[in-house]
C-alpha atoms as a PDB file:
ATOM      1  CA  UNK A   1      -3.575  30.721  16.347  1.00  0.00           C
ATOM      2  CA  UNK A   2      -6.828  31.861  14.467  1.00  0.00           C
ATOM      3  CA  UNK A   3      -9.345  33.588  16.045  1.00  0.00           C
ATOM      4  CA  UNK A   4     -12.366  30.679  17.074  1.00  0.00           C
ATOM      5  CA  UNK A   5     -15.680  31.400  15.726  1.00  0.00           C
ATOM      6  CA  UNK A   6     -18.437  32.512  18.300  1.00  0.00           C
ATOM      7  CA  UNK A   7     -22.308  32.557  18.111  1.00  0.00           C
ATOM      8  CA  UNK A   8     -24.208  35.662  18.579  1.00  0.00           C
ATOM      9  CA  UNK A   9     -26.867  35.641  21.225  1.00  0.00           C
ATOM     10  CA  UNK A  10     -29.421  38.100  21.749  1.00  0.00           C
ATOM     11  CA  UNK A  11     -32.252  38.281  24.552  1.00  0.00           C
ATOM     12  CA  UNK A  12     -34.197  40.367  26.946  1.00  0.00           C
ATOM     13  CA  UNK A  13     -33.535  40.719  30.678  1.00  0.00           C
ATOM     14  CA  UNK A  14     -34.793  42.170  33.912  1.00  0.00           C
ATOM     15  CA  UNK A  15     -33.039  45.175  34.849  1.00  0.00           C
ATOM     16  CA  UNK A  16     -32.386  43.809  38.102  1.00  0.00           C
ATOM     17  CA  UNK A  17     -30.853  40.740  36.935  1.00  0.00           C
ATOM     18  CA  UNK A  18     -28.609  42.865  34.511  1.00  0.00           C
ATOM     19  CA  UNK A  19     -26.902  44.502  37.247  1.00  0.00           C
ATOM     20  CA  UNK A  20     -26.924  41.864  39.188  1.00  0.00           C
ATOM     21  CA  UNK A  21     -24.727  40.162  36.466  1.00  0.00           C
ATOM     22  CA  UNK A  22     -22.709  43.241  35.744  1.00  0.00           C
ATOM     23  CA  UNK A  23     -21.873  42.957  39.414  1.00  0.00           C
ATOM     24  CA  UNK A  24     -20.946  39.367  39.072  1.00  0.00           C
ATOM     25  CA  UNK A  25     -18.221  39.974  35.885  1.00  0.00           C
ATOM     26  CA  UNK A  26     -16.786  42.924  38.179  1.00  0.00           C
ATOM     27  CA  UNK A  27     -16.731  41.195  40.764  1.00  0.00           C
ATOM     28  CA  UNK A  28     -14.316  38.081  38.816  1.00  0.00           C
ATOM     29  CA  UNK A  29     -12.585  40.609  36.414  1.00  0.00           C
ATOM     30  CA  UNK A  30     -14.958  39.166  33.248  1.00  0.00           C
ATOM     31  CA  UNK A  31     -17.002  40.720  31.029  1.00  0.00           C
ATOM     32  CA  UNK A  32     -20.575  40.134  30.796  1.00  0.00           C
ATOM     33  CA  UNK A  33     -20.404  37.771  27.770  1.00  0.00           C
ATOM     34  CA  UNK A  34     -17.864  36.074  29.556  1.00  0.00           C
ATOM     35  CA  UNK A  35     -19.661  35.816  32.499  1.00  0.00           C
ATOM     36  CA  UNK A  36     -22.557  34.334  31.044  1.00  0.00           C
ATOM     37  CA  UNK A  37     -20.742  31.828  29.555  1.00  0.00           C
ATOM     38  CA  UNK A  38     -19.109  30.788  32.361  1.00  0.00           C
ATOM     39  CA  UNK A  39     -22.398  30.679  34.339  1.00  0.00           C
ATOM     40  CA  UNK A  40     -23.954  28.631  31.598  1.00  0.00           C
ATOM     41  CA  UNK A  41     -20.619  26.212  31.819  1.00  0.00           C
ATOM     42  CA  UNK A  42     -21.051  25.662  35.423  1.00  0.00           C
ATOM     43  CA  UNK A  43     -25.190  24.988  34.996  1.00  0.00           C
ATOM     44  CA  UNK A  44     -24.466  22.328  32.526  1.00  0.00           C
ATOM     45  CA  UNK A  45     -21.450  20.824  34.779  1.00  0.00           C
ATOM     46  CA  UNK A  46     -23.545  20.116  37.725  1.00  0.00           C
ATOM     47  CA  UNK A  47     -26.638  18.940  35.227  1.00  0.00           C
ATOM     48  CA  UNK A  48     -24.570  16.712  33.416  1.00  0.00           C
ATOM     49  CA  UNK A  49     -25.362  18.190  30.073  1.00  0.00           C
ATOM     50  CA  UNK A  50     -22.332  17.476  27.149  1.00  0.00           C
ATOM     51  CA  UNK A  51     -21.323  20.890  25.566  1.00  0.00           C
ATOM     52  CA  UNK A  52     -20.229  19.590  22.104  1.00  0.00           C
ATOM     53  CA  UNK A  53     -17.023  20.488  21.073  1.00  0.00           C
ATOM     54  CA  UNK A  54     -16.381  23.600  18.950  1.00  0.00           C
ATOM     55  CA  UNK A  55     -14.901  23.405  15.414  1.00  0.00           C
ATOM     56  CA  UNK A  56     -11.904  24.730  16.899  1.00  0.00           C
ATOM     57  CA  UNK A  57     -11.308  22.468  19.329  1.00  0.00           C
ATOM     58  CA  UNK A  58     -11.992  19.599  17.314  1.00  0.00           C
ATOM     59  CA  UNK A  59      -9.311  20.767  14.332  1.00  0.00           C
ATOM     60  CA  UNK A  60      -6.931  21.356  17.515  1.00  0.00           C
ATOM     61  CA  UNK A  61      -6.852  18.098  19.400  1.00  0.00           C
ATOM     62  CA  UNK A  62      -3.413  16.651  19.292  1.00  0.00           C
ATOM     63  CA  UNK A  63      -1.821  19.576  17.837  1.00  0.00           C
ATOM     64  CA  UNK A  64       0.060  20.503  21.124  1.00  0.00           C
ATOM     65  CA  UNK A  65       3.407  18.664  21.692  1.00  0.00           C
END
């Protein structure tokens, strides 16, 4: 399996809110980037906002038997 492409994503923060969110991956095992993702996942699941598929998982569908 080839490694799937990822976007970069670069911003400021409060402190605060950076530990906060260190404390959160900890807490689950994750790390930050991971975390964020999964927190952004989760806001657009109870919004009902459609996360496109990624090239990856476009070229992919069907290809498990």
């Amino acid at each position: 399996m080839s490694a799937s492409k990822t976007a970069t994503l670069t911003f400021r923060i409060d402190p605060g809110l950076k530990e906060a969110l260190r404390n959160a991956a900890n807490a689950e095992h994750r790390s930050i980037a991971n975390m964020v993702e999964v927190l952004i996942r989760g806001y657009c699941e109870q919004h009902d906002i459609e996360i496109p598929p990624s090239e990856e998982t476009k070229n992919n569908i069907g290809a498990r038997s």
